[in-house]
C-alpha atoms as a PDB file:
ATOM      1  CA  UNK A   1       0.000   0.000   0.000  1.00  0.00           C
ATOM      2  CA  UNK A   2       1.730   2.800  -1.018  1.00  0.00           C
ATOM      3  CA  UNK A   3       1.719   6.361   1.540  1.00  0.00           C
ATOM      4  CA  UNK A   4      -1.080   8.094  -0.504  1.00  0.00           C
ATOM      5  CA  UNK A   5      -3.472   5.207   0.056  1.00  0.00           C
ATOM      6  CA  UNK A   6      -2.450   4.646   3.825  1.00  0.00           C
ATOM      7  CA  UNK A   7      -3.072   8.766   4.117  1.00  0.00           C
ATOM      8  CA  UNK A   8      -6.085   8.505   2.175  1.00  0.00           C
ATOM      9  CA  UNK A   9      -6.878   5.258   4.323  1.00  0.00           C
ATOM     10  CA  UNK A  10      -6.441   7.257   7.963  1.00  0.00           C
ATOM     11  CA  UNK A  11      -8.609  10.372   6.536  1.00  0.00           C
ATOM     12  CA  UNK A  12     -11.355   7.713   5.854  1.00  0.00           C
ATOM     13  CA  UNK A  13     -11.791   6.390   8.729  1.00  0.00           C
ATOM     14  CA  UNK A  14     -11.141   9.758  10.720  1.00  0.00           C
ATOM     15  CA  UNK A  15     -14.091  10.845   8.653  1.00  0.00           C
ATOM     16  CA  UNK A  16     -15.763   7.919   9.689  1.00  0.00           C
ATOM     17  CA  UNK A  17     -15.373   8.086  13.652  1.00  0.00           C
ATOM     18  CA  UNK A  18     -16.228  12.203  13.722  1.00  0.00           C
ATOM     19  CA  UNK A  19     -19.496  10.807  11.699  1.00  0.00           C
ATOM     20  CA  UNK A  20     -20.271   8.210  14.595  1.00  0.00           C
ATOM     21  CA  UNK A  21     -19.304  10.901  17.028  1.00  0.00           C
ATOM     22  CA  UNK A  22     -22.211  13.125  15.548  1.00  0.00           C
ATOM     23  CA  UNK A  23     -24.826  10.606  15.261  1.00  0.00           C
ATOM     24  CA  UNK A  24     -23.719   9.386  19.520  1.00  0.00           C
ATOM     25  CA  UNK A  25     -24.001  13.652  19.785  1.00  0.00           C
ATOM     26  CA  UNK A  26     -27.590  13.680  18.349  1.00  0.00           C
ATOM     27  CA  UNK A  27     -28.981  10.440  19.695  1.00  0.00           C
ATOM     28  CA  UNK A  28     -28.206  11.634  23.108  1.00  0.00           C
ATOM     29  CA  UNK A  29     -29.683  15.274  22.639  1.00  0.00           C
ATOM     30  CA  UNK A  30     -33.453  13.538  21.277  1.00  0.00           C
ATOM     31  CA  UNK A  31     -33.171  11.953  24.695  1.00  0.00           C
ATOM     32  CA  UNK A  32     -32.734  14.425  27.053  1.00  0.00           C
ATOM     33  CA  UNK A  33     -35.212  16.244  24.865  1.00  0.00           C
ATOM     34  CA  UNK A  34     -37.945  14.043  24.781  1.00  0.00           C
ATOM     35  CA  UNK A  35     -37.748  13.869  28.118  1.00  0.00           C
ATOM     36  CA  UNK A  36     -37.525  17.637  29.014  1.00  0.00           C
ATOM     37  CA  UNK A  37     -40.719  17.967  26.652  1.00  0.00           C
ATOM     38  CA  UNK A  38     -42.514  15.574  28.508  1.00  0.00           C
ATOM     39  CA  UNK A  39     -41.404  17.278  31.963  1.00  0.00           C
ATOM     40  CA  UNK A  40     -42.469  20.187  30.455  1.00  0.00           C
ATOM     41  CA  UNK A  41     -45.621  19.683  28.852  1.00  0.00           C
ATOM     42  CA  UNK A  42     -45.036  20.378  25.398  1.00  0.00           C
ATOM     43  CA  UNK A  43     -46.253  16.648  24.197  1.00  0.00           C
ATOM     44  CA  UNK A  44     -46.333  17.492  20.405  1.00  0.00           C
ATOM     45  CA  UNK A  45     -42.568  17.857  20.614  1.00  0.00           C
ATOM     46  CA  UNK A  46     -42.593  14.771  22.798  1.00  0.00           C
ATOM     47  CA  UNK A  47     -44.451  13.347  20.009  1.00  0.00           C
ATOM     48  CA  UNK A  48     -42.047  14.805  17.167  1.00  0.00           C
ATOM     49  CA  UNK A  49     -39.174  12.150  18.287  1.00  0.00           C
ATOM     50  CA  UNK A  50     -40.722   8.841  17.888  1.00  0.00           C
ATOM     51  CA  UNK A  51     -40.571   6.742  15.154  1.00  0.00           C
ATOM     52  CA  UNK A  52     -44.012   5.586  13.661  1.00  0.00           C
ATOM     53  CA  UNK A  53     -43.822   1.625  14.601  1.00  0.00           C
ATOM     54  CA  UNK A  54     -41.469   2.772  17.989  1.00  0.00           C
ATOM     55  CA  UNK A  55     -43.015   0.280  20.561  1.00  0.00           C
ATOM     56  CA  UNK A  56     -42.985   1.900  24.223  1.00  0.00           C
ATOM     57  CA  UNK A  57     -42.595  -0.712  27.453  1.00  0.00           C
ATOM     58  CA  UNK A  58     -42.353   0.612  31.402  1.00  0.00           C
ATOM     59  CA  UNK A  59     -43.763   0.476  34.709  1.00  0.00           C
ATOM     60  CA  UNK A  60     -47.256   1.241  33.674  1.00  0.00           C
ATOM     61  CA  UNK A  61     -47.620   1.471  29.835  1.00  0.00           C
ATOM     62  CA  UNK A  62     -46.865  -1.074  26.767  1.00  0.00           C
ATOM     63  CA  UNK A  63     -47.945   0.140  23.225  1.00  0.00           C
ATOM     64  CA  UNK A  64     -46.640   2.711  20.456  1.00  0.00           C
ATOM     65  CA  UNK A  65     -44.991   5.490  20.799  1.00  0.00           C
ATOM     66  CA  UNK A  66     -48.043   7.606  19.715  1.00  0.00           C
ATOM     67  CA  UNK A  67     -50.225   6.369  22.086  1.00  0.00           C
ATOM     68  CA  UNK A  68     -47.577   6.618  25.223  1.00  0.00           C
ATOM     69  CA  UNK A  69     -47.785  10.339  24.368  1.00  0.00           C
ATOM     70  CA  UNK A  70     -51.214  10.504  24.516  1.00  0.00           C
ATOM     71  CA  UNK A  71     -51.235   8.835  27.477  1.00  0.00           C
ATOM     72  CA  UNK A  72     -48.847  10.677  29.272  1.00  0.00           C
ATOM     73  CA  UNK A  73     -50.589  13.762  28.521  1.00  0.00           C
ATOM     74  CA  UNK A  74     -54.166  12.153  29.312  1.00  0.00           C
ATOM     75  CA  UNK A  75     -52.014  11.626  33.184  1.00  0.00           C
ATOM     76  CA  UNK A  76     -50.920  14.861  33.152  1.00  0.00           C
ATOM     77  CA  UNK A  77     -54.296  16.417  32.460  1.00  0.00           C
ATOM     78  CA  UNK A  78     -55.730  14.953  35.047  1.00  0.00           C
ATOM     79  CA  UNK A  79     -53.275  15.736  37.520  1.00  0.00           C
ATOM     80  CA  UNK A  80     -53.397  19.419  36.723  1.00  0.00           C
ATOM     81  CA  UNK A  81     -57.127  18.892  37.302  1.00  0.00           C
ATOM     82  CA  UNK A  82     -57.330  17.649  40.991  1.00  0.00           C
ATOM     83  CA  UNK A  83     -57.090  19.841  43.643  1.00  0.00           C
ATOM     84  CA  UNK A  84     -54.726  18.740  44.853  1.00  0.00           C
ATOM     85  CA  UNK A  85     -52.548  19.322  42.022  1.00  0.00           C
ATOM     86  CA  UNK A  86     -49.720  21.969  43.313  1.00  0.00           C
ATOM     87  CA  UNK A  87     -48.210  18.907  45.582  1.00  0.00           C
ATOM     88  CA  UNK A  88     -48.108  16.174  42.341  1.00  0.00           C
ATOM     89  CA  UNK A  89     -44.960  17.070  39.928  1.00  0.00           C
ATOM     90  CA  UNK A  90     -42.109  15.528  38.801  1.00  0.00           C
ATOM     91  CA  UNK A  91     -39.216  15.128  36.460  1.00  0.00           C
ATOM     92  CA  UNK A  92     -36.452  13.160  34.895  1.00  0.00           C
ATOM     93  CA  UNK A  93     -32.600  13.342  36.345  1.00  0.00           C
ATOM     94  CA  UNK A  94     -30.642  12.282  32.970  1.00  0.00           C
ATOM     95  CA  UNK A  95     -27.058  11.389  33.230  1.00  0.00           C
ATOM     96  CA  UNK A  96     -24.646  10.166  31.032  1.00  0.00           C
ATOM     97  CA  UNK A  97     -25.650   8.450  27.702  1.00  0.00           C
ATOM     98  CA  UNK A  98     -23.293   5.487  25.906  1.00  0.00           C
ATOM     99  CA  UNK A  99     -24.509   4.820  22.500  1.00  0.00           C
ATOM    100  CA  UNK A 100     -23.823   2.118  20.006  1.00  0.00           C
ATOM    101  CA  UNK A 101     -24.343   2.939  16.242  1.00  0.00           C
ATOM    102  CA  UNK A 102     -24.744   0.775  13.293  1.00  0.00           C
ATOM    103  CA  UNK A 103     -26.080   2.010  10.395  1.00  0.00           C
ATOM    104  CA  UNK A 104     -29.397   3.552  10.507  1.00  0.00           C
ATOM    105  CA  UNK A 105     -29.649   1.717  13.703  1.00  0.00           C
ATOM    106  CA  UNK A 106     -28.454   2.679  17.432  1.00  0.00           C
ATOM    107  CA  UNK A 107     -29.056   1.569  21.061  1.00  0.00           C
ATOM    108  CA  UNK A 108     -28.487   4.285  23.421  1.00  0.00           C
ATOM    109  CA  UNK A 109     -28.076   3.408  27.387  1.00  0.00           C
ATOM    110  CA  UNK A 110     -28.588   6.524  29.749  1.00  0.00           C
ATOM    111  CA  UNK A 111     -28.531   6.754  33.208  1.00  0.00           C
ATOM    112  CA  UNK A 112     -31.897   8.617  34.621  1.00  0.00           C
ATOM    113  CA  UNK A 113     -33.109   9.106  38.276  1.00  0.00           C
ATOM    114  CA  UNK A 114     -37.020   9.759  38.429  1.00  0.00           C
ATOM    115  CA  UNK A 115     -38.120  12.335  40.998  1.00  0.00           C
ATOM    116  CA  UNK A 116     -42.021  12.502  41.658  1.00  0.00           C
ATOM    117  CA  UNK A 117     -43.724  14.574  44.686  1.00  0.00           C
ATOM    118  CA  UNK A 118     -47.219  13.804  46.035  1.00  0.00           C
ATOM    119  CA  UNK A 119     -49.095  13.442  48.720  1.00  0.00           C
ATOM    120  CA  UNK A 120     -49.669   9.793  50.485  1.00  0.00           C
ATOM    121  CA  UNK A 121     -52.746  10.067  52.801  1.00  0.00           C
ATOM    122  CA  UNK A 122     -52.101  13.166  52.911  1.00  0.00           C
ATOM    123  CA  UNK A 123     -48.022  13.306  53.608  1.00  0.00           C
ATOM    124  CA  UNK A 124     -46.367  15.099  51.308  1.00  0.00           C
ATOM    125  CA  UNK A 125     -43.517  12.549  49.852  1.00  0.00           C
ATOM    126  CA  UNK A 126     -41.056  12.083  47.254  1.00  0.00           C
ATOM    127  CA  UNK A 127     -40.780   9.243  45.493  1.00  0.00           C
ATOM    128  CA  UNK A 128     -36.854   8.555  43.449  1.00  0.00           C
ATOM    129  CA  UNK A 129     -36.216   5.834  41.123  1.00  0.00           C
ATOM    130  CA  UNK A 130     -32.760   4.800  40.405  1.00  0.00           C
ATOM    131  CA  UNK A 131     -33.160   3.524  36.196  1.00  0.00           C
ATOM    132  CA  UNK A 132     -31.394   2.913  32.753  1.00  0.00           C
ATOM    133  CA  UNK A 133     -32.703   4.098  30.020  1.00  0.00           C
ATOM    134  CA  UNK A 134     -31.911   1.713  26.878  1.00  0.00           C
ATOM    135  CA  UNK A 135     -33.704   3.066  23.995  1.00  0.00           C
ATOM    136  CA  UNK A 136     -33.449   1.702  20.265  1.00  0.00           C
ATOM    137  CA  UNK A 137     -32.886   4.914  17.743  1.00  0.00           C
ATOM    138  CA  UNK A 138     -33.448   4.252  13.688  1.00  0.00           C
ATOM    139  CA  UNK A 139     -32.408   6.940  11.159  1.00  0.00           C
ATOM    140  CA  UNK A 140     -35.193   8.692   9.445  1.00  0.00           C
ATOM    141  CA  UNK A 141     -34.096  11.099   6.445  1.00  0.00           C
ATOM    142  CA  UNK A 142     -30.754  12.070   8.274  1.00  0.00           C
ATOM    143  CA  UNK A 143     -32.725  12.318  11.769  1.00  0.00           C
ATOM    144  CA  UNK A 144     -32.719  10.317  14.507  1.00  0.00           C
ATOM    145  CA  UNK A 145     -36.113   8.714  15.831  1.00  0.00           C
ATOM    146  CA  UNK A 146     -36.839   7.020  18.738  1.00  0.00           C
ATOM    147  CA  UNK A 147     -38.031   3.365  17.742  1.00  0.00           C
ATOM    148  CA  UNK A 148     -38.114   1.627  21.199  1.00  0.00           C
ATOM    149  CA  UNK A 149     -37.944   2.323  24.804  1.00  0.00           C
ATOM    150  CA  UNK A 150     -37.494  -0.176  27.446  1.00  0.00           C
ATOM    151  CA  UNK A 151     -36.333   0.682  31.076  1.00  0.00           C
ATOM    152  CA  UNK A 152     -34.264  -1.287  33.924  1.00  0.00           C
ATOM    153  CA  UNK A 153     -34.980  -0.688  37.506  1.00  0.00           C
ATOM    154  CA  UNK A 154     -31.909  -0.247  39.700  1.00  0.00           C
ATOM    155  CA  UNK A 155     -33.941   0.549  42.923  1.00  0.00           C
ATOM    156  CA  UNK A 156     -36.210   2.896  44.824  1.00  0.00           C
ATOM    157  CA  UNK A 157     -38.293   4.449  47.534  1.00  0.00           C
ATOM    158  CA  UNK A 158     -40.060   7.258  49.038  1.00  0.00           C
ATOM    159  CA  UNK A 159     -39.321   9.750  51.809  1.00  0.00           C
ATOM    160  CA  UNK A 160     -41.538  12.211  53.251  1.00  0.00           C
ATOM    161  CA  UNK A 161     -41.168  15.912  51.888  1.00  0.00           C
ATOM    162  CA  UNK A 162     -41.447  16.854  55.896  1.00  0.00           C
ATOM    163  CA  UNK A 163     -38.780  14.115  58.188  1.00  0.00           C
ATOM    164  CA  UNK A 164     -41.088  14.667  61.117  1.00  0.00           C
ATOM    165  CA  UNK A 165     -44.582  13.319  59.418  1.00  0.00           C
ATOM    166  CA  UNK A 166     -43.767   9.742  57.893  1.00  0.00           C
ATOM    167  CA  UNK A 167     -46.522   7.776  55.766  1.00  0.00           C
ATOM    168  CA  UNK A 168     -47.398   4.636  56.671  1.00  0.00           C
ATOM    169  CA  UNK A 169     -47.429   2.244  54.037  1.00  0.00           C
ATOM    170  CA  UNK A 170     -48.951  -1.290  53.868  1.00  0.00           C
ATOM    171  CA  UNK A 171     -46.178  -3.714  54.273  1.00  0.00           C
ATOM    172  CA  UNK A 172     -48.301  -6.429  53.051  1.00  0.00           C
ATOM    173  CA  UNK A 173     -48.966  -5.182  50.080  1.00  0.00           C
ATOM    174  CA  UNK A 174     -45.052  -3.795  49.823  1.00  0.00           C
ATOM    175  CA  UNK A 175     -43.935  -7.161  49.989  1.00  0.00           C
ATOM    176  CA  UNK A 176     -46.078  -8.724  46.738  1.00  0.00           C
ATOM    177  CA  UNK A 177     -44.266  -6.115  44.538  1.00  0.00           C
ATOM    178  CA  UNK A 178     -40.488  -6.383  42.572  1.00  0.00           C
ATOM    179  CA  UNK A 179     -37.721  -5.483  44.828  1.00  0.00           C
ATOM    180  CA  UNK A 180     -36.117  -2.927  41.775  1.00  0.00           C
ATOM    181  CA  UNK A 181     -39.683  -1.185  41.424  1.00  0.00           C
ATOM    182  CA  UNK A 182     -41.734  -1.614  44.731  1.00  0.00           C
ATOM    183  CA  UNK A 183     -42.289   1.714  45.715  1.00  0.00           C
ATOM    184  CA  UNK A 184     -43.099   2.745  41.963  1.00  0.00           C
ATOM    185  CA  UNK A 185     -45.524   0.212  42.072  1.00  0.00           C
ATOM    186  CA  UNK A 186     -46.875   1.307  45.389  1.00  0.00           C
ATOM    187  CA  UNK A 187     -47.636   4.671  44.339  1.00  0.00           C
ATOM    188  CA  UNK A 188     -48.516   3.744  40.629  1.00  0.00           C
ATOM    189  CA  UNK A 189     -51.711   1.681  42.355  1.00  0.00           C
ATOM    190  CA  UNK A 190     -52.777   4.780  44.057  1.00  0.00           C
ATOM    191  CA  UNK A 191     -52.672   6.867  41.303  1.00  0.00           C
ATOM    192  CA  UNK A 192     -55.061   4.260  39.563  1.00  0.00           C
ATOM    193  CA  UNK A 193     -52.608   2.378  37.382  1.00  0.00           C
ATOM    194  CA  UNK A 194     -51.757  -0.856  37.363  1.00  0.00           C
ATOM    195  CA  UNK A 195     -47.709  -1.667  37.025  1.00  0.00           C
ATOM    196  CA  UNK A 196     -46.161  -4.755  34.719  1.00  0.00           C
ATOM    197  CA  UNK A 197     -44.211  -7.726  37.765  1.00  0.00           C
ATOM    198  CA  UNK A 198     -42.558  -8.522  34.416  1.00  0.00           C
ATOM    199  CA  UNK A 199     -40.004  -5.974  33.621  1.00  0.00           C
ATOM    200  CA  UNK A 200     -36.278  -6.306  33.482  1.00  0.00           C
ATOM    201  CA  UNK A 201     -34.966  -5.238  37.110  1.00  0.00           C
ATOM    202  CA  UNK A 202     -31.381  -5.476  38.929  1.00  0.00           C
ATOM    203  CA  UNK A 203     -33.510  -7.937  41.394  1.00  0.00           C
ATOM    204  CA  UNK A 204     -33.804 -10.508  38.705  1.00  0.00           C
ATOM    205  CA  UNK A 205     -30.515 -10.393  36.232  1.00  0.00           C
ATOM    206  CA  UNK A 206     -31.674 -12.920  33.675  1.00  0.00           C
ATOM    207  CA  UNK A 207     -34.370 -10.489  33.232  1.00  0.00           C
ATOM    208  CA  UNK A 208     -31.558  -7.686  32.592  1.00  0.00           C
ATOM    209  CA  UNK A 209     -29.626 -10.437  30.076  1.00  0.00           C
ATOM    210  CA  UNK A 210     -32.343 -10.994  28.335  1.00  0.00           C
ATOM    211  CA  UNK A 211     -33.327  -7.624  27.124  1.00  0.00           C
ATOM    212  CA  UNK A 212     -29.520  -6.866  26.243  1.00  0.00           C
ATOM    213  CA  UNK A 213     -29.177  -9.857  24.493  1.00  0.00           C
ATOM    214  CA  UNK A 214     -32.375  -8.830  22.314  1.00  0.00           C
ATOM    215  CA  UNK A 215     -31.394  -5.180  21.395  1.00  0.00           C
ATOM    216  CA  UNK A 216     -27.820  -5.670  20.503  1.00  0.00           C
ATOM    217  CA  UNK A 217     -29.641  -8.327  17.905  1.00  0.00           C
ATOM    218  CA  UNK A 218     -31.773  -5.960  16.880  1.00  0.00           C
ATOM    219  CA  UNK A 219     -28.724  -3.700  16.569  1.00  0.00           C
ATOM    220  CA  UNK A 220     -26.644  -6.132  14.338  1.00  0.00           C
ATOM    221  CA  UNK A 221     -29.884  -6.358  12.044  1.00  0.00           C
ATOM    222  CA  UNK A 222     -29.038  -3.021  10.880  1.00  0.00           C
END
């Protein structure tokens, strides 16, 4: 190989890694967007970043993207309606992002902690959820689209906004739920929802192995 091709080799492939270092840029920015829009209340932004067929799974919803929207603002309508509304908010912590591109595919994993006040029979509280975020990304006329969002559960719980009136909760019903998502599921009931026991959690690791195994083969598909 003679010096111009090993020069024209290097510039190649230099091209090639400030490329992937643009897309990793981008993919990480739609997240921490879609999730400030959704904080926020702007849902048809929300909206704007998901892919047609995405396909949406957490604590409490499984369906498309489109209708997780509408459902998340349906929830936030109707928390904006009750009275007691000015104690009920909440938002997403989002920390660092590693992303994986192939193609007009990419899985980006970002760490996010869920904050949430409310009031428990009356307490004030805060709940905080220690997650991942692995989301699958597909490339959609040179923009990145959200095309799946899954979530793993670290661990969580809830503390009273006030250290000198504490909640009591039911340790019965405490004890039926998933170690990585109890609390969430706790407060999810109340709030008239009904959360998944099936969803990949530190608590149970094959359940962890088995939705990495399944996105870096969607990932190689691309």
């Amino acid at each position: 190989m003679s010096s111009f091709e090993v020069r024209e080799k290097t510039m190649n492939l230099r091209r090639e890694g400030a490329t992937q270092q643009l897309d990793r840029l981008a993919i990480a920015e739609v997240m921490v967007r879609e999730r400030r829009a959704r904080d926020t209340g702007l849902f048809a932004e929300m909206a704007s970043y998901y892919h047609p067929d995405s396909a949406i799974e957490v604590s409490w919803f499984k369906g498309s993207g489109k209708d997780f929207v509408e459902q998340t603002e349906k929830q936030a309508l109707a928390v904006k309606n009750r009275s007691d509304h000015a104690d009920n908010s909440g938002f997403h912590g989002m920390g660092a992002t590693v992303t994986h591109v192939k193609n007009d595919r990419a899985i980006a994993e970002a760490d996010c902690t869920l904050h949430n006040f409310f009031l428990l029979d009356g307490i004030a509280c805060k709940y905080t959820g220690y997650v991942r975020l692995p989301w699958r990304f597909l490339r959609v006329d040179d923009t990145w689209k959200i095309a799946g969002a899954r979530c793993v559960y670290l661990h969580d719980l809830i503390t009273p906004c006030n250290p000198s009136a504490i909640p009591v909760l039911n340790q019965t019903e405490l004890s039926a739920y998933r170690a990585s998502y109890r609390y969430l599921s706790y407060h999810l009931v109340r709030a008239g929802l009904k959360p998944q026991d099936d969803l990949p959690g530190e608590d149970l690791p094959e359940t962890v192995t088995h939705l990495k195994n399944a996105e870096w083969e969607w990932l190689e598909q691309g």
